[in-house]
N, C-alpha and C. Protein backbone atom coordinates (compact mmCIF):
# COMPACT_ATOMS: atom_id res chain seq x y z
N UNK A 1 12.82 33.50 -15.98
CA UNK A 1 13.67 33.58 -14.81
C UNK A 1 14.16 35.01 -14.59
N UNK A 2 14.42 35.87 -15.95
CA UNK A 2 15.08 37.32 -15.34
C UNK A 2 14.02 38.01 -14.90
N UNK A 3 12.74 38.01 -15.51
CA UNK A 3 11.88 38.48 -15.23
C UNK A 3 11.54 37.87 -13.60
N UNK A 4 11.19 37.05 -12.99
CA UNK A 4 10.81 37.02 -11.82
C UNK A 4 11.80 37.65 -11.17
N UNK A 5 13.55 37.25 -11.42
CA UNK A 5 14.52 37.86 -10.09
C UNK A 5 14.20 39.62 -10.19
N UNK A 6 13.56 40.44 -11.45
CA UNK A 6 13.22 41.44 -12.06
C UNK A 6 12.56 41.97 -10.68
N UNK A 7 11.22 41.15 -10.80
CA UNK A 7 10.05 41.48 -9.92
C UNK A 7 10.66 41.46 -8.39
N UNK A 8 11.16 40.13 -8.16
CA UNK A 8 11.57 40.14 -6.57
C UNK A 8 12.80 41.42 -6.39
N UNK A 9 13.84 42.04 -7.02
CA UNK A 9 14.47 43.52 -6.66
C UNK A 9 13.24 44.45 -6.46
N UNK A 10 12.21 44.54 -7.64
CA UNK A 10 11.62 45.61 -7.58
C UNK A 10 10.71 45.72 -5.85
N UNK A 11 10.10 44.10 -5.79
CA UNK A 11 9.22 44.62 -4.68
C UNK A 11 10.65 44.60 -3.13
N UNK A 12 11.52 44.21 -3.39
CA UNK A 12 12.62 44.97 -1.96
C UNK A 12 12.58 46.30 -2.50
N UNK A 13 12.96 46.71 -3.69
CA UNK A 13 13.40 48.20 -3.77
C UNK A 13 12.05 49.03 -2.86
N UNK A 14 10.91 48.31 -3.41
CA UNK A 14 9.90 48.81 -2.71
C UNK A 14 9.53 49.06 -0.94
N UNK A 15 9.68 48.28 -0.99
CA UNK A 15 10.14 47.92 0.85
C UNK A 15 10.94 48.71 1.11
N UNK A 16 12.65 48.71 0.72
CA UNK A 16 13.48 49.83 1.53
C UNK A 16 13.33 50.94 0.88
N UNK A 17 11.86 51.53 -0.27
CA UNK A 17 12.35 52.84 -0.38
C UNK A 17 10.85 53.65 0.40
N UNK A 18 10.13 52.44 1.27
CA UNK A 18 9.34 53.26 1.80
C UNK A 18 9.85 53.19 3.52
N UNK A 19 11.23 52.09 3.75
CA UNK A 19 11.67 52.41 4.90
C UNK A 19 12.59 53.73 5.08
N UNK A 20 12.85 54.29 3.99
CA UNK A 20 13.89 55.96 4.00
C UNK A 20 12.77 56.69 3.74
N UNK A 21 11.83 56.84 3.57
CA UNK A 21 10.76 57.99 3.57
C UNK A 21 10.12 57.78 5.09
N UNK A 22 10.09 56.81 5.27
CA UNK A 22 9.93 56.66 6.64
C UNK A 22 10.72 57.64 8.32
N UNK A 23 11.68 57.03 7.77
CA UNK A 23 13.01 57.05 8.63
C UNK A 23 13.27 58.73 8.29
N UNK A 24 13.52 59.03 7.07
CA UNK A 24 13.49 60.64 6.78
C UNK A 24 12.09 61.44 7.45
N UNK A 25 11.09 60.98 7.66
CA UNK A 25 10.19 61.73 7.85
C UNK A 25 10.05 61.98 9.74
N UNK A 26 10.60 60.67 9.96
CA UNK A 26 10.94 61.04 11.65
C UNK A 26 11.93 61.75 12.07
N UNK A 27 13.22 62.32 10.70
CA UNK A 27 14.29 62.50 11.43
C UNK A 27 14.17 63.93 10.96
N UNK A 28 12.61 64.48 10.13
CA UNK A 28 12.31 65.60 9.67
C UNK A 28 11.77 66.16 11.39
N UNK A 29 11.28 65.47 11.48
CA UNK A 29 10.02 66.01 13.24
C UNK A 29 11.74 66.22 14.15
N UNK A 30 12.37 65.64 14.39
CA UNK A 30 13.36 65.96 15.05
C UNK A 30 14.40 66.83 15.06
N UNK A 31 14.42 67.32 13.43
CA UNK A 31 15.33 68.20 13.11
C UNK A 31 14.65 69.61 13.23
N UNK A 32 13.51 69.75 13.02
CA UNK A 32 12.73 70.79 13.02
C UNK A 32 12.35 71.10 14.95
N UNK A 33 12.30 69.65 15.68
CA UNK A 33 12.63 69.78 16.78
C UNK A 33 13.61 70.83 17.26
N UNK A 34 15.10 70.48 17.03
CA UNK A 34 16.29 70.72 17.51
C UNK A 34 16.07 72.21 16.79
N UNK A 35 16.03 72.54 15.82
CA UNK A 35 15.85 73.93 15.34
C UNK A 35 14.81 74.69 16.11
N UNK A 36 13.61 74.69 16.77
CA UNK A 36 12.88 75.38 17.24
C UNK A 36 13.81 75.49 18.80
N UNK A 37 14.47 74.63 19.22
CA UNK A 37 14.92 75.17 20.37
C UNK A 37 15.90 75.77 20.25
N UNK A 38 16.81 75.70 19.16
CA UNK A 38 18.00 76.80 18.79
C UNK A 38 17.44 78.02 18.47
N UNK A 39 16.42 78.36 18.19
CA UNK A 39 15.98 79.40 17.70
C UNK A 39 15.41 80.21 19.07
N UNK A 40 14.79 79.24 19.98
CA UNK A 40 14.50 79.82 21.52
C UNK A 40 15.75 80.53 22.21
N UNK A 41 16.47 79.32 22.05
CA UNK A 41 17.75 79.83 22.97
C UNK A 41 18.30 80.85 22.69
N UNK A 42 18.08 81.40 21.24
CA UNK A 42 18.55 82.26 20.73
C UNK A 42 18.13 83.83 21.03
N UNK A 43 16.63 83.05 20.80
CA UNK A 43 16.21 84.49 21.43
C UNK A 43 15.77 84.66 22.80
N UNK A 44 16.32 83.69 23.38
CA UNK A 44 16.31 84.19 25.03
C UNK A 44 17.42 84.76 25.12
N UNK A 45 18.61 84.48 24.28
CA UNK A 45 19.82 85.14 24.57
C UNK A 45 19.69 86.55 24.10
N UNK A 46 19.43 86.93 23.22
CA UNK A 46 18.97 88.32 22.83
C UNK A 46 17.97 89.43 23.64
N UNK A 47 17.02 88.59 24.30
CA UNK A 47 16.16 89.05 25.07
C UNK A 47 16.32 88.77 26.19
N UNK A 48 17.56 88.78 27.49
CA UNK A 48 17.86 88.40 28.32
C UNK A 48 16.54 88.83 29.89
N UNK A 49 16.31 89.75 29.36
CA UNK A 49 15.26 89.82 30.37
C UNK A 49 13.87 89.17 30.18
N UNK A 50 13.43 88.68 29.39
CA UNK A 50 12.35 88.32 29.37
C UNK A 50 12.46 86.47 29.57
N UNK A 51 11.70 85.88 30.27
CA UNK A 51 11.38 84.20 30.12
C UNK A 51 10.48 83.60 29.76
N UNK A 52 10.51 82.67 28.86
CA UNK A 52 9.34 82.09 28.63
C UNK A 52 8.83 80.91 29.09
N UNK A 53 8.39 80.79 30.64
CA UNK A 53 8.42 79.88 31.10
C UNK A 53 7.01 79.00 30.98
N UNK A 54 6.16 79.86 30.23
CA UNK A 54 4.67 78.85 29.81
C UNK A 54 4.90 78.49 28.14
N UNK A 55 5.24 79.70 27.74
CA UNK A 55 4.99 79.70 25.85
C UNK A 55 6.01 78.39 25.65
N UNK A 56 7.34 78.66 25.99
CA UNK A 56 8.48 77.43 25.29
C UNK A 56 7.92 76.08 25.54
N UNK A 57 7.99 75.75 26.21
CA UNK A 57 7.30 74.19 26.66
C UNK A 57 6.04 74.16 26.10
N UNK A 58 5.09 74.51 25.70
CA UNK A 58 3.65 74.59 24.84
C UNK A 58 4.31 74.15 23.39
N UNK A 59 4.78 75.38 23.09
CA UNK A 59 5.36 75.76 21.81
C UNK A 59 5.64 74.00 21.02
N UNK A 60 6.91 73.69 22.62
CA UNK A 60 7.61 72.29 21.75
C UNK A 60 6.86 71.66 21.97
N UNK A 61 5.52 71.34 22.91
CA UNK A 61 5.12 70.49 22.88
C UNK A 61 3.91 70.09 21.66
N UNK A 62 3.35 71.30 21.32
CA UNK A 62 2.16 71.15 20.55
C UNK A 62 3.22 71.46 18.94
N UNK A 63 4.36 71.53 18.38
CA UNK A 63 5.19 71.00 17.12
C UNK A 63 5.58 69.93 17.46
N UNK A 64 5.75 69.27 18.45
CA UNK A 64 5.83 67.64 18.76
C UNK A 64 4.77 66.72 18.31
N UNK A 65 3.04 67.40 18.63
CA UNK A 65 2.40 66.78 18.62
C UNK A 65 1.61 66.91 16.87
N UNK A 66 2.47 67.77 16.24
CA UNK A 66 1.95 68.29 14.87
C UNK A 66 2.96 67.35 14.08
N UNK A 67 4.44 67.25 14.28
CA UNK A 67 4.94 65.96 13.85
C UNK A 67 4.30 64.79 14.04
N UNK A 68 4.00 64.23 15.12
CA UNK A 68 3.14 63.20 15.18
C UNK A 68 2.25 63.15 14.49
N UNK A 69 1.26 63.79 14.06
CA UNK A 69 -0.17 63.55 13.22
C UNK A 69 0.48 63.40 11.97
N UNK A 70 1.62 64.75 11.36
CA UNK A 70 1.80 64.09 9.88
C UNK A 70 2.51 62.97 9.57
N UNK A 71 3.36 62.25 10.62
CA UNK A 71 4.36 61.03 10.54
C UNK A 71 3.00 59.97 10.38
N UNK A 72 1.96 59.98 11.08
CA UNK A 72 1.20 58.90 11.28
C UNK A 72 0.18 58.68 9.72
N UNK A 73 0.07 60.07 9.21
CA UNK A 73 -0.81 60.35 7.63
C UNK A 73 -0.14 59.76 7.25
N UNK A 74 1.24 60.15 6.79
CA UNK A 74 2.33 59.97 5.59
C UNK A 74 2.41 58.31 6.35
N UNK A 75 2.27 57.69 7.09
CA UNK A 75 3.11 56.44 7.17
C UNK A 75 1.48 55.37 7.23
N UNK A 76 -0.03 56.38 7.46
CA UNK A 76 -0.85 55.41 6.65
C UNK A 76 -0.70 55.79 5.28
N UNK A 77 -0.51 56.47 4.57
CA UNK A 77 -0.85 57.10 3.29
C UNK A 77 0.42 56.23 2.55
N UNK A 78 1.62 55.89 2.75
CA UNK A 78 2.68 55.32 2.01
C UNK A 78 2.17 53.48 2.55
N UNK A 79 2.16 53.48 3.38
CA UNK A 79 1.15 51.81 3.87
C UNK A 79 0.20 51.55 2.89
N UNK A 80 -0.31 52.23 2.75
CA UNK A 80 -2.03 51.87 1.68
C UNK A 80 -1.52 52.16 0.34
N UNK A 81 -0.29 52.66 -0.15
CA UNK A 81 -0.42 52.93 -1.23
C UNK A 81 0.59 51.53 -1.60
N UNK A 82 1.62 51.05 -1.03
CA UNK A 82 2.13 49.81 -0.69
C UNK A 82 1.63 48.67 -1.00
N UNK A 83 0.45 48.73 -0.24
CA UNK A 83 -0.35 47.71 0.13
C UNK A 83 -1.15 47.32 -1.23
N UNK A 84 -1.75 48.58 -2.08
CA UNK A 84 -2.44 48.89 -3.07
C UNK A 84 -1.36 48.24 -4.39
N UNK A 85 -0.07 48.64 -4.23
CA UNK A 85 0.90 48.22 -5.50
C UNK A 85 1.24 46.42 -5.78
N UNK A 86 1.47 45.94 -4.00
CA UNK A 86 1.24 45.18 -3.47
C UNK A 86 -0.09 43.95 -4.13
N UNK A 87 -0.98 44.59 -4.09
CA UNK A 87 -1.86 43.33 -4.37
C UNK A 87 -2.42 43.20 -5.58
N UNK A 88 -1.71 44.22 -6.66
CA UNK A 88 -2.57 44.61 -7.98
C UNK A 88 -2.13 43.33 -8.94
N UNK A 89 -2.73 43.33 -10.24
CA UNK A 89 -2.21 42.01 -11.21
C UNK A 89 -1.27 42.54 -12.06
């Protein structure tokens, strides 16, 4: 009996500790978000004459789309390894 209630914590622990690597890894793409535009604003403020009205919008859009590819690796790559712990004897 301790041993099974043993097993059933371990596989939740398992579950919510791949929902915070999860959840951390989206709130990594967003924070790194919010920092690339503080860092724009910054230096538009420094560089008041110059605009970047093609580069900024590229910029965020293609580190938007570079978060996306590694959120989607890391969230097959923690899935399969899950899945793998998941079905072993």
């Amino acid at each position: 009996l301790f041993v099974w209630i043993l097993d059933i914590i371990g596989n939740i622990a398992k579950v919510i500790s791949l929902s915070f690597r999860l959840t951390g890894n989206m709130m990594s793409g967003t924070i790194l978000l919010w920092m690339l535009v503080a860092w724009m604003n910054l230096l538009t403020m420094k560089l008041a004459s110059i605009d970047f009205p093609i580069l900024f919008p590229l910029v965020v859009v293609l580190q938007g789309l570079l978060v996306a590819v590694i959120q989607a690796f890391v969230f097959a790559l923690l899935t399969a390894i899950f899945i793998k712990v998941a079905t072993e004897d």
